[in-house]
N, C-alpha and C. Protein backbone atom coordinates (compact mmCIF):
# COMPACT_ATOMS: atom_id res chain seq x y z
N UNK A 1 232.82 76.80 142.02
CA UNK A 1 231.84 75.74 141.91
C UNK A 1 231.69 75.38 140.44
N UNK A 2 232.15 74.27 140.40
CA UNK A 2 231.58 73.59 138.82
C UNK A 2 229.68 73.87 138.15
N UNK A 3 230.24 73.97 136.90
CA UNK A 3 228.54 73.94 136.13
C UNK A 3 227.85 72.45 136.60
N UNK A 4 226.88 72.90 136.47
CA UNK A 4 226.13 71.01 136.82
C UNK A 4 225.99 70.77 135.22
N UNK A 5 225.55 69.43 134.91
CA UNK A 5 225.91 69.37 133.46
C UNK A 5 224.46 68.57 133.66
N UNK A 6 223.68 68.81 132.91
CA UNK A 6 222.20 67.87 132.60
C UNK A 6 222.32 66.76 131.57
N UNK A 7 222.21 65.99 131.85
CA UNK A 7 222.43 64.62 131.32
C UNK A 7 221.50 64.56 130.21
N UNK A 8 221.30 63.44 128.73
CA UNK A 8 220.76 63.91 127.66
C UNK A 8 219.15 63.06 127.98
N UNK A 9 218.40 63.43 127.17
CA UNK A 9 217.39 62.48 128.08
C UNK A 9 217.55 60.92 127.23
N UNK A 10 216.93 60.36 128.17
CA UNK A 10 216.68 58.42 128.41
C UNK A 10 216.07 57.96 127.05
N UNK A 11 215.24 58.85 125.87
CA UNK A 11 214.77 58.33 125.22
C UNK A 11 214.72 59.59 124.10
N UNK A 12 214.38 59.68 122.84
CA UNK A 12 214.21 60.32 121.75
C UNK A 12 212.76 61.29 121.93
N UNK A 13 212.55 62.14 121.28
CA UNK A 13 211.39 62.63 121.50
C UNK A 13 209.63 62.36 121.30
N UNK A 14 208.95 62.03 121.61
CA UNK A 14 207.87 61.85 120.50
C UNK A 14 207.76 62.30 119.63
N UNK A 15 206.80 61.63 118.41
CA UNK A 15 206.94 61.99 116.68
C UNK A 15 205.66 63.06 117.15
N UNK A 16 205.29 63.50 116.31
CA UNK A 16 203.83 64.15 115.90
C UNK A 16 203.18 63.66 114.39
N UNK A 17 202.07 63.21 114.45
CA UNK A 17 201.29 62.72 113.21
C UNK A 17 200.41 63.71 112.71
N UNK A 18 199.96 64.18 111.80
CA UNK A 18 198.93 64.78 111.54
C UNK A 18 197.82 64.45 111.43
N UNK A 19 196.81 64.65 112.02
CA UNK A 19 195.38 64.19 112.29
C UNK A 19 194.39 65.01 111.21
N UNK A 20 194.25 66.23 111.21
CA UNK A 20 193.46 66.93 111.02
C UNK A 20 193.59 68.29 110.96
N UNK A 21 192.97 69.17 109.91
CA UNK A 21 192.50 70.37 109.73
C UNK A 21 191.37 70.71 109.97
N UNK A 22 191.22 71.80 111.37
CA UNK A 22 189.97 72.29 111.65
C UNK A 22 190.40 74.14 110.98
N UNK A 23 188.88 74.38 110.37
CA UNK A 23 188.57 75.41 109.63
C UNK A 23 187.26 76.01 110.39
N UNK A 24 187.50 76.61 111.55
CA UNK A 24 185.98 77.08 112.22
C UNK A 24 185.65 78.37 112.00
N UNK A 25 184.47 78.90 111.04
CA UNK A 25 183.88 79.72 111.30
C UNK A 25 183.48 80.79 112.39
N UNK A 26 184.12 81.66 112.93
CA UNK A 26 183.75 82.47 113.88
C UNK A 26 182.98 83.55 113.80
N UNK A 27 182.38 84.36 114.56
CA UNK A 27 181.29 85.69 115.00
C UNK A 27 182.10 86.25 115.51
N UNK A 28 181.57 86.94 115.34
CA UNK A 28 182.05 88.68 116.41
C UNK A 28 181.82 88.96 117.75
N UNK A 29 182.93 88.58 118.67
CA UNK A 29 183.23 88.21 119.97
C UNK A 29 182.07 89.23 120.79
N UNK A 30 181.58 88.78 121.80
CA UNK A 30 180.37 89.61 122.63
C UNK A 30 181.81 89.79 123.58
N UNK A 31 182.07 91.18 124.26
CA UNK A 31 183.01 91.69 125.03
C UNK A 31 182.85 91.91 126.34
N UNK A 32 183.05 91.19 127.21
CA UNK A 32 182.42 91.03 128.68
C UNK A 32 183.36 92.65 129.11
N UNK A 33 184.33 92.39 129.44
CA UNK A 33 184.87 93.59 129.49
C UNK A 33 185.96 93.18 130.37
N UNK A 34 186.99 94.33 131.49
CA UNK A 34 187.96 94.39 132.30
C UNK A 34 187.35 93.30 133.22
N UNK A 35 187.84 91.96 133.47
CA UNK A 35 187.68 91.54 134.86
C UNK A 35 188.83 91.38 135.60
N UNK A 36 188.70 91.11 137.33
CA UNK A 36 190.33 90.97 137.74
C UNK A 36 191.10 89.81 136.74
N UNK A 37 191.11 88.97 136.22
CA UNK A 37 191.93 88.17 135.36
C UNK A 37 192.22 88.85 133.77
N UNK A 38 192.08 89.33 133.70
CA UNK A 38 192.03 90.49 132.50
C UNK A 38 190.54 90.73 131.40
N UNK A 39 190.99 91.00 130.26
CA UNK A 39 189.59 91.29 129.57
C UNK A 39 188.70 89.93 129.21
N UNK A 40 187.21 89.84 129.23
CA UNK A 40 186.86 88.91 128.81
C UNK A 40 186.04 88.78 128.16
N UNK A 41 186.31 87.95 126.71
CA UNK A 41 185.39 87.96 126.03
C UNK A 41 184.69 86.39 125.34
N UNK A 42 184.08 86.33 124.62
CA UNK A 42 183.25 85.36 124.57
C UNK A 42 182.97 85.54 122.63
N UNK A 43 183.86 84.54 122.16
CA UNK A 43 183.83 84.30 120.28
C UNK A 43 183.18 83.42 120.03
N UNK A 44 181.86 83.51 119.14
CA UNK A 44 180.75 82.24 119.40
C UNK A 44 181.52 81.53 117.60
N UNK A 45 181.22 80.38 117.63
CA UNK A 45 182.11 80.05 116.58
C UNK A 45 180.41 79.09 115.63
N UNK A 46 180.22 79.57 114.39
CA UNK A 46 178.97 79.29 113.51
C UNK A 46 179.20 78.24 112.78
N UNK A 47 180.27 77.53 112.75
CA UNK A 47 180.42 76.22 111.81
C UNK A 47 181.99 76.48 111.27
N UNK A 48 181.80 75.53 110.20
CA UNK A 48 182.81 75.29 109.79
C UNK A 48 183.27 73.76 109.05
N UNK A 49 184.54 73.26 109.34
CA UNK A 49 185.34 72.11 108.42
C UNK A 49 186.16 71.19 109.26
N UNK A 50 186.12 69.97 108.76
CA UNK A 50 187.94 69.38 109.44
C UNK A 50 188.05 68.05 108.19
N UNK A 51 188.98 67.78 108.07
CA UNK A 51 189.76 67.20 106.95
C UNK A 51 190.84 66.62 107.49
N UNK A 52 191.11 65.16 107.48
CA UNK A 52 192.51 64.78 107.40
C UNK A 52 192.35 63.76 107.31
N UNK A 53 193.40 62.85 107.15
CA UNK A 53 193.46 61.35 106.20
C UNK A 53 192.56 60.25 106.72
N UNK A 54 192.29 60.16 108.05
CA UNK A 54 190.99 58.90 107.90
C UNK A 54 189.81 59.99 108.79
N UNK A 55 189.41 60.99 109.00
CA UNK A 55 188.40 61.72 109.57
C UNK A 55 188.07 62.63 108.53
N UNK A 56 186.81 63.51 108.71
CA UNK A 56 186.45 64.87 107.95
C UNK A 56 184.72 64.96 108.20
N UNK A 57 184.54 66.52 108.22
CA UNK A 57 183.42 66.67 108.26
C UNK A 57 183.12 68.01 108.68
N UNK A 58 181.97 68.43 109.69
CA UNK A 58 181.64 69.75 109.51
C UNK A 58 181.88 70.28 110.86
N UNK A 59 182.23 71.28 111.62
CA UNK A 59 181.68 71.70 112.66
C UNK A 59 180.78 72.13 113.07
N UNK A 60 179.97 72.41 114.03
CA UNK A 60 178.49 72.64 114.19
C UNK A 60 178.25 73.93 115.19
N UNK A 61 177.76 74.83 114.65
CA UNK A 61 177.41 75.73 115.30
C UNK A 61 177.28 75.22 116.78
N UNK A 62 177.18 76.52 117.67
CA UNK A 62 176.67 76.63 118.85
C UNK A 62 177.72 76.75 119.93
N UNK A 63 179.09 76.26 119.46
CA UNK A 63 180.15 76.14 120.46
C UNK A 63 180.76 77.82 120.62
N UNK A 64 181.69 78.03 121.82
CA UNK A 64 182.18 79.03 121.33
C UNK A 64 183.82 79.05 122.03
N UNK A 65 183.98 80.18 121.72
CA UNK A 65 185.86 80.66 122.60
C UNK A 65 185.68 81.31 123.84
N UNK A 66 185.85 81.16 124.92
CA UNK A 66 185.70 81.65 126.20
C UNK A 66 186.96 82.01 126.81
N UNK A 67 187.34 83.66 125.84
CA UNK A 67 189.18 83.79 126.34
C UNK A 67 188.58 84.68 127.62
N UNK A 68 190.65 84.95 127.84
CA UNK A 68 190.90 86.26 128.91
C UNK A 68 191.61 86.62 128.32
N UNK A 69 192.04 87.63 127.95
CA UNK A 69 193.15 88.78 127.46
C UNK A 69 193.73 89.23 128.82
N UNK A 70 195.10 88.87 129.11
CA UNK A 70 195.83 89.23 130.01
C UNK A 70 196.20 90.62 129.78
N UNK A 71 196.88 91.50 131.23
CA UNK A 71 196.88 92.58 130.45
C UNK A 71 198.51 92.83 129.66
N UNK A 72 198.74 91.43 129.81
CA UNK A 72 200.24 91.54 129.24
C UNK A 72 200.03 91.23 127.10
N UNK A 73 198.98 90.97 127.56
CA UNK A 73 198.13 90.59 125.95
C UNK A 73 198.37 89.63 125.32
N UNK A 74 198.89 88.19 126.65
CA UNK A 74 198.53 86.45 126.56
C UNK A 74 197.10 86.67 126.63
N UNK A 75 196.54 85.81 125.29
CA UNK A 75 194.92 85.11 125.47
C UNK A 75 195.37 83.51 125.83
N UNK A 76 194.20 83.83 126.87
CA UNK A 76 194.08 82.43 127.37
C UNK A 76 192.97 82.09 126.79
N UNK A 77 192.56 80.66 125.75
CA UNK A 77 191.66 80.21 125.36
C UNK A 77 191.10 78.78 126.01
N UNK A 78 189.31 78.91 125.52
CA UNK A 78 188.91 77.68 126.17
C UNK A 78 187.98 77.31 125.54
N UNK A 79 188.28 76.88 123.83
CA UNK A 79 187.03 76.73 123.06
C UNK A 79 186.66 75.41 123.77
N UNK A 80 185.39 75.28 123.55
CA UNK A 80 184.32 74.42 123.43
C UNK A 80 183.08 73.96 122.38
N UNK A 81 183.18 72.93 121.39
CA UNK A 81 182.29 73.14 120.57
C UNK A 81 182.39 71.49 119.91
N UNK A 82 181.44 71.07 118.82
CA UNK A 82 180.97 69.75 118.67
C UNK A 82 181.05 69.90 116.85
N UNK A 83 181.80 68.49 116.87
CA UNK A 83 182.03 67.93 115.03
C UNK A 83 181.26 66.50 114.84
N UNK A 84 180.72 66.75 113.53
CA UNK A 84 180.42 65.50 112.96
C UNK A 84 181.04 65.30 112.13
N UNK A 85 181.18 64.16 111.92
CA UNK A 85 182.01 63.13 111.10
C UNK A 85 180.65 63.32 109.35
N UNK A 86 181.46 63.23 108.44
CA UNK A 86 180.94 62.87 107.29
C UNK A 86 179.98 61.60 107.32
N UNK A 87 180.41 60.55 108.45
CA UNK A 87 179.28 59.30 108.65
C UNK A 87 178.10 59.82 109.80
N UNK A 88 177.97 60.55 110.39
CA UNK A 88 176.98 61.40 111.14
C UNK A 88 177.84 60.96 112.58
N UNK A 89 178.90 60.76 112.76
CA UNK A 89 179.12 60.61 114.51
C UNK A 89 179.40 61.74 114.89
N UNK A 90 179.16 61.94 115.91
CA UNK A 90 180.11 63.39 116.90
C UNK A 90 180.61 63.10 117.76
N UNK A 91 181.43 63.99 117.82
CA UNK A 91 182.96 64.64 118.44
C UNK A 91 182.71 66.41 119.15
N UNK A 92 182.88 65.66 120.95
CA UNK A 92 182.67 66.83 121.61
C UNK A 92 184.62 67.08 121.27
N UNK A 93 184.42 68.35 121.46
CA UNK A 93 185.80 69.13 121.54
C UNK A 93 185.83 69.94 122.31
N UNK A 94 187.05 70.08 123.33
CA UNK A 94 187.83 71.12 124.13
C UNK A 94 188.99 71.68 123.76
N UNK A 95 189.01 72.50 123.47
CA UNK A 95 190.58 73.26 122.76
C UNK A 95 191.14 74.27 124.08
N UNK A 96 191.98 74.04 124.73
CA UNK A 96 192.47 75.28 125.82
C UNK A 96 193.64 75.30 124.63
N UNK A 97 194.17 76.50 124.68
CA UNK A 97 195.50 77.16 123.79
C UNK A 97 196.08 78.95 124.90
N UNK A 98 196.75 78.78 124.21
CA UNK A 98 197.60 79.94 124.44
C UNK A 98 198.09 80.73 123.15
N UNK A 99 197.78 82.44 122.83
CA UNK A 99 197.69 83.05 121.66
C UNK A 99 198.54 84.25 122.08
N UNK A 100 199.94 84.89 121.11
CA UNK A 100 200.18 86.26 122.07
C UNK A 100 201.00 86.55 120.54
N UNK A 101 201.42 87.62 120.91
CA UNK A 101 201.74 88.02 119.64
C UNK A 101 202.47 89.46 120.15
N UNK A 102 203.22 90.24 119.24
CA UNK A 102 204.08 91.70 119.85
C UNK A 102 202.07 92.65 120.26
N UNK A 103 202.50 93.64 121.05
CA UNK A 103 201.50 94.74 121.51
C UNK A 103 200.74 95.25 119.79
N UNK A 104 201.35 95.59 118.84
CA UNK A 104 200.70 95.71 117.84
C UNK A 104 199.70 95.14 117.24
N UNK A 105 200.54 93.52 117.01
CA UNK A 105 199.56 92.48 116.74
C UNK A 105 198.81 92.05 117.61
N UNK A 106 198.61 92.44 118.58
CA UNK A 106 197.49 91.96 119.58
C UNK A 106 196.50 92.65 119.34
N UNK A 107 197.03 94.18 119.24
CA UNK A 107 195.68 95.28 118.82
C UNK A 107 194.67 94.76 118.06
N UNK A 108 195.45 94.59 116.53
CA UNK A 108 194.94 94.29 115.47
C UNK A 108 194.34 93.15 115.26
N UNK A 109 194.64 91.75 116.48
CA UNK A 109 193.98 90.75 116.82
C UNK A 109 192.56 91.11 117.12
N UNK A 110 192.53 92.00 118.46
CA UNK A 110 191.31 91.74 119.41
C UNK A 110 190.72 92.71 117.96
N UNK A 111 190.87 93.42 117.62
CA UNK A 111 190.44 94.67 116.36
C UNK A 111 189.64 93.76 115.22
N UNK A 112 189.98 92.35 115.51
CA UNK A 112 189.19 91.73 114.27
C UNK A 112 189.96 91.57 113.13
N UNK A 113 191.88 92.13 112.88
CA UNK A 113 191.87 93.17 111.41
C UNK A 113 192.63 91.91 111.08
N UNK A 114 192.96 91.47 110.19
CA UNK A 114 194.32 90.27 109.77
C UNK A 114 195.89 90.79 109.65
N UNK A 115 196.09 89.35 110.34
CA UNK A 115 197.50 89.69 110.71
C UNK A 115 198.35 88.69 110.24
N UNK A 116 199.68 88.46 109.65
CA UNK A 116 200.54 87.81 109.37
C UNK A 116 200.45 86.43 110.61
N UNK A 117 200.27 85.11 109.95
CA UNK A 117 199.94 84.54 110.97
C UNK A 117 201.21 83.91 111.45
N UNK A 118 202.40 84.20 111.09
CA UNK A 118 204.05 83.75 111.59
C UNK A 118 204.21 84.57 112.92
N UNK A 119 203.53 85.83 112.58
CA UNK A 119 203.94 86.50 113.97
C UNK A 119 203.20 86.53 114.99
N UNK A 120 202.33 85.34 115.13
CA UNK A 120 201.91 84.83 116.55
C UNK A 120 201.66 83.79 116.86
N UNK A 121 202.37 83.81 118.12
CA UNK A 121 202.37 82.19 118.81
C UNK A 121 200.50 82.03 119.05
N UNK A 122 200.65 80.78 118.75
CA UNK A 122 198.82 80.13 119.06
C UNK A 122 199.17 78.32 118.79
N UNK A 123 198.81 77.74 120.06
CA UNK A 123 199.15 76.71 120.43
C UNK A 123 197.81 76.06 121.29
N UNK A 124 197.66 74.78 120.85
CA UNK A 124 196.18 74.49 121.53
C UNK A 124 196.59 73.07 121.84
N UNK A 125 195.59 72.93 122.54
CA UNK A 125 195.79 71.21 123.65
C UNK A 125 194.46 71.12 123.19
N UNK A 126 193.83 69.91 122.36
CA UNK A 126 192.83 69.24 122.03
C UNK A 126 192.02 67.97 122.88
N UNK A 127 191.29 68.36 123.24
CA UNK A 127 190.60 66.88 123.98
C UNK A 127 189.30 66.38 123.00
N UNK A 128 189.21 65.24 123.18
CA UNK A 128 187.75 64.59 122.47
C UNK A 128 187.16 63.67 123.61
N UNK A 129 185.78 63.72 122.78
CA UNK A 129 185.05 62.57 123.99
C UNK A 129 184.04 62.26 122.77
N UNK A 130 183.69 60.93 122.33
CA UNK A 130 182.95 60.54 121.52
C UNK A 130 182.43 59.11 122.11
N UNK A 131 181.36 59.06 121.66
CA UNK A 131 180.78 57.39 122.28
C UNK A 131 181.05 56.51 121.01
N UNK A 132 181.51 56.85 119.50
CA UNK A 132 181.72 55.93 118.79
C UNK A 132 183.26 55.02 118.64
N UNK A 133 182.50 53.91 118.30
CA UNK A 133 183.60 53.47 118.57
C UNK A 133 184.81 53.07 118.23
N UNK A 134 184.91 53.70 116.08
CA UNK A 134 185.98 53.68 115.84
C UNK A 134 186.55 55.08 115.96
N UNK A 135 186.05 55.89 116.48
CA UNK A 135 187.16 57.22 117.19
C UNK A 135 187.64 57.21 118.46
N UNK A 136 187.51 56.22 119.01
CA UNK A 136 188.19 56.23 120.62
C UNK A 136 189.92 56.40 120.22
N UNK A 137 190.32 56.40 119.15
CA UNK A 137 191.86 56.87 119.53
C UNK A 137 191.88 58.27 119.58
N UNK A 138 190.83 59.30 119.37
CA UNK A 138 190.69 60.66 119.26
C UNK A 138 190.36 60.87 121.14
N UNK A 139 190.00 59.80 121.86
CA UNK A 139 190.28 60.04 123.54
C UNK A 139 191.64 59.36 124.15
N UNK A 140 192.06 58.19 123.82
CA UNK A 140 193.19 58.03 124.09
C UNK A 140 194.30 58.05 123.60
N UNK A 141 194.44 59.55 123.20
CA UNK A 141 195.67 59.83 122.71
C UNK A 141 195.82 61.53 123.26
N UNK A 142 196.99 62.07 123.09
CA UNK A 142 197.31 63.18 123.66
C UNK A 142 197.20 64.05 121.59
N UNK A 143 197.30 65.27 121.91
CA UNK A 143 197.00 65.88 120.79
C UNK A 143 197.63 67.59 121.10
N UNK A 144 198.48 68.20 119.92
CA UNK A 144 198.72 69.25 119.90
C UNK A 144 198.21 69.85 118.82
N UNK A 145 197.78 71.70 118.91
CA UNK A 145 196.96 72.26 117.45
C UNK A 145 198.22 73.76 117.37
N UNK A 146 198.05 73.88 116.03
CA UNK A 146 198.70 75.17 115.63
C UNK A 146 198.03 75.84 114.86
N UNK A 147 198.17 76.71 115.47
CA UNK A 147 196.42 77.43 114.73
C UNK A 147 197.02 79.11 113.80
N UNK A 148 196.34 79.40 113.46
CA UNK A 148 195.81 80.91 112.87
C UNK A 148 194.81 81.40 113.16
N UNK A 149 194.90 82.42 113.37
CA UNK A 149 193.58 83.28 113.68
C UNK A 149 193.38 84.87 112.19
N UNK A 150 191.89 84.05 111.39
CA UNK A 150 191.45 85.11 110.54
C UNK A 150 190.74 85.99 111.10
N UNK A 151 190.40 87.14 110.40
CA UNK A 151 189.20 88.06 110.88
C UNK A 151 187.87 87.28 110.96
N UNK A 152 187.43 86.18 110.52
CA UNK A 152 186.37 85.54 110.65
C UNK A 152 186.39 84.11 110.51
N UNK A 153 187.79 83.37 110.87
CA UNK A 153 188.02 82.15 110.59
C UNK A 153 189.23 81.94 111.67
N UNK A 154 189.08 80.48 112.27
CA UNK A 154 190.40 80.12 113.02
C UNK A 154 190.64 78.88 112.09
N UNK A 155 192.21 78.30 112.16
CA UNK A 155 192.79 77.43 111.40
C UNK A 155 193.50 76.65 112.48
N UNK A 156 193.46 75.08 112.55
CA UNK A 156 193.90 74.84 113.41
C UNK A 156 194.46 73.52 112.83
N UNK A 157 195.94 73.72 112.79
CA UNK A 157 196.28 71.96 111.97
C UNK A 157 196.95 71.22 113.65
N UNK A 158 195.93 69.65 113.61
CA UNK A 158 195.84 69.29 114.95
C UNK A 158 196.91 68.07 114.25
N UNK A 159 197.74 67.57 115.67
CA UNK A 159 198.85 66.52 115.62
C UNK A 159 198.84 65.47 116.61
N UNK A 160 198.83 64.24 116.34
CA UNK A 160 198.78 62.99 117.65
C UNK A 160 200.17 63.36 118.05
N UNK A 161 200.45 62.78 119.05
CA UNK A 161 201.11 62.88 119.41
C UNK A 161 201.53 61.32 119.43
N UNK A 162 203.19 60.85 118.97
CA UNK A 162 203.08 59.05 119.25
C UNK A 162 203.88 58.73 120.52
């Protein structure tokens, strides 16, 4: 039987633009514990930054990270939390991502301790919802984040997608 041969695709890839640097302040995760979906914990995130060529401003307390630690030691993430703009608008935010790293660096993850941030995958899907109305391209547009995770800071450089 012959190989099947996959044809190249119909069009080029999408670009990625850079939007923004989010710099969020995090707390010290409250630890729900073993559930059947794995461990769960809850990272309340206290503020923070975002910066990039036509946006910037602060993040605002109160939001937080609502992972699962698989027991294969994939975090599944599901931040939730709210930015203002330097002109006073806000920006609700949803971040779901995916974070994993070798069994070591996971330790030393959930451990709080810092870790070389090359050696872990952390990948986030960004949503916005704002009622103003020169950020509606921050809802109709698709968005990817690449993040870092500090002992008391996440880094997240976010990309449109064109």
């Amino acid at each position: 039987m012959s190989e099947m041969q996959v044809p190249p695709p119909a069009a080029a890839p999408p670009a990625l633009t850079f939007a923004f640097t989010l710099r969020v302040q995090v707390g010290p995760p409250l630890e729900i514990g073993e559930i059947p979906a794995g461990r769960r914990r809850i990272v309340p995130i206290l503020g923070g930054t975002f910066v990039g060529p036509s946006l910037r401003g602060t993040v605002l307390a109160g939001g937080a990270d609502w992972q699962i630690v698989q027991a294969d030691g994939v975090a599944r993430l599901d931040t939730r939390y709210a930015l203002q703009t330097d002109t006073g608008k806000l920006i609700y935010i949803q971040n779901a991502g995916i974070r994993h790293a070798s069994p070591d660096m996971t330790k030393k993850l959930l451990a709080g301790e810092a870790v070389d941030p090359s050696q872990v995958y952390f990948r986030t899907i960004p949503t916005f919802e704002t009622a103003a109305p020169e950020l509606q391209w921050l809802t109709q547009s698709i968005f990817l984040g690449t993040g870092e995770r500090h002992p008391s800071e996440v880094v997240i450089q976010v990309w449109r997608v064109q």
